[in-house]
Protein backbone atom coordinates (compact mmCIF):
# COMPACT_ATOMS: atom_id res chain seq x y z
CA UNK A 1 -5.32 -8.24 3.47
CA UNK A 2 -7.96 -8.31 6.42
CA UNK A 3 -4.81 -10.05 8.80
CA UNK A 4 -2.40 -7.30 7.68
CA UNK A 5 -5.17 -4.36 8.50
CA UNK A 6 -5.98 -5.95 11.65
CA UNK A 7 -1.50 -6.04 12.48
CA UNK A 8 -1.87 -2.22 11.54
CA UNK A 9 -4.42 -1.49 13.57
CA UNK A 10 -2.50 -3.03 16.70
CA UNK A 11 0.51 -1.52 15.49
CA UNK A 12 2.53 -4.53 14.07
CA UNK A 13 3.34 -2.67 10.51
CA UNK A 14 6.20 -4.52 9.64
CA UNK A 15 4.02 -7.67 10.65
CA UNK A 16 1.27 -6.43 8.30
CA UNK A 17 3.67 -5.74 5.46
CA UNK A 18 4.07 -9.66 5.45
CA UNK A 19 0.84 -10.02 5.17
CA UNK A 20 0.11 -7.82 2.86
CA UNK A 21 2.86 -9.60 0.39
CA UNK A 22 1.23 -12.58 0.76
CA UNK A 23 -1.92 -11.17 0.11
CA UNK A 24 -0.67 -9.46 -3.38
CA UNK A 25 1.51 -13.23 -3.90
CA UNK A 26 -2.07 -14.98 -4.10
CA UNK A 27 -3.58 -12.20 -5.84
CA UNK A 28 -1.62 -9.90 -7.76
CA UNK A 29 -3.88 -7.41 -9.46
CA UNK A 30 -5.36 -6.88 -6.14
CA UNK A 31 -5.75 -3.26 -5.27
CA UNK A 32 -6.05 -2.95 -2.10
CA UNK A 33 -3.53 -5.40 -0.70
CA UNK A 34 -1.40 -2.91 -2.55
CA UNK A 35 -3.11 -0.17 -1.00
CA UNK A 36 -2.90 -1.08 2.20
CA UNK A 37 1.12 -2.25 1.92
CA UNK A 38 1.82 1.04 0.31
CA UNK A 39 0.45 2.33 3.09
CA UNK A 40 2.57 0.07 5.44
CA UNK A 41 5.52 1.02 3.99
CA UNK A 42 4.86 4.70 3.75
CA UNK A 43 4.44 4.43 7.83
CA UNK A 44 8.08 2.83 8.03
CA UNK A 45 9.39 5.39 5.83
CA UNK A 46 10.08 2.98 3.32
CA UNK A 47 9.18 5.41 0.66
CA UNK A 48 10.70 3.76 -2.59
CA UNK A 49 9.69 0.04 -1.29
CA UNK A 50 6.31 2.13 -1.37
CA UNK A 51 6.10 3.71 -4.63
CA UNK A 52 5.47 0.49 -6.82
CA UNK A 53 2.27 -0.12 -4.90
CA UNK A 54 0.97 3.40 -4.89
CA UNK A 55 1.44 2.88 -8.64
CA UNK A 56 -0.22 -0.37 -8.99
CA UNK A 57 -2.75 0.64 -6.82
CA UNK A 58 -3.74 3.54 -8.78
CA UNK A 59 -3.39 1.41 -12.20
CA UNK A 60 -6.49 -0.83 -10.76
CA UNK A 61 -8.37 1.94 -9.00
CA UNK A 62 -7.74 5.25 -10.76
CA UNK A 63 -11.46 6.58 -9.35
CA UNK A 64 -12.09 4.92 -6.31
CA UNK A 65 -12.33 6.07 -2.96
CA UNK A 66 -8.46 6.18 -1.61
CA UNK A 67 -6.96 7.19 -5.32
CA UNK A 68 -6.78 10.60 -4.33
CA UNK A 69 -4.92 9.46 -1.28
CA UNK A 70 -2.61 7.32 -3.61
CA UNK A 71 -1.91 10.04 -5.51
CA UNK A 72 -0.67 12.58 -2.99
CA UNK A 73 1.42 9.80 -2.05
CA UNK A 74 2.79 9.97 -5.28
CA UNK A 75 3.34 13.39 -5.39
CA UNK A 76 6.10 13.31 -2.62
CA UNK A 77 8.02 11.64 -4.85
CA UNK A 78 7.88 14.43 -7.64
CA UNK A 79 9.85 16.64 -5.05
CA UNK A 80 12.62 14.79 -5.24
């Protein structure tokens, strides 16, 4: 997760979103390797590849600090 952050940061998304799948391949229930891809993905307009991990994400972390974030994520997908 830190390696696909890091590709983000330098602008290498599709890079990260590698990463990021490995990350979530290793550890599944992770949230923020979910976070984070959704994120990834969202950036590449890759909205549907998206929406699973804003989902998962939110299953995991329903309180924490980037849930609200998650969740207006979500919400573009209600207008559709």
């Amino acid at each position: 997760t830190q390696l696909g952050c890091l590709l983000c940061e330098e602008g290498e998304r599709t890079a990260a979103v590698d990463a990021f799948r490995i990350a979530i391949e290793v550890h599944p229930e992770f949230p923020d390797a979910h976070y984070h891809l959704a994120d990834a993905l969202t950036a590449l307009g890759d909205l549907a590849a998206a929406r699973p991990h804003w989902e998962m994400f939110l299953r995991h972390n329903p309180r924490g600090p980037w849930a609200e974030l998650a969740r207006q994520q979500l919400s573009r997908f209600a207008d559709r």
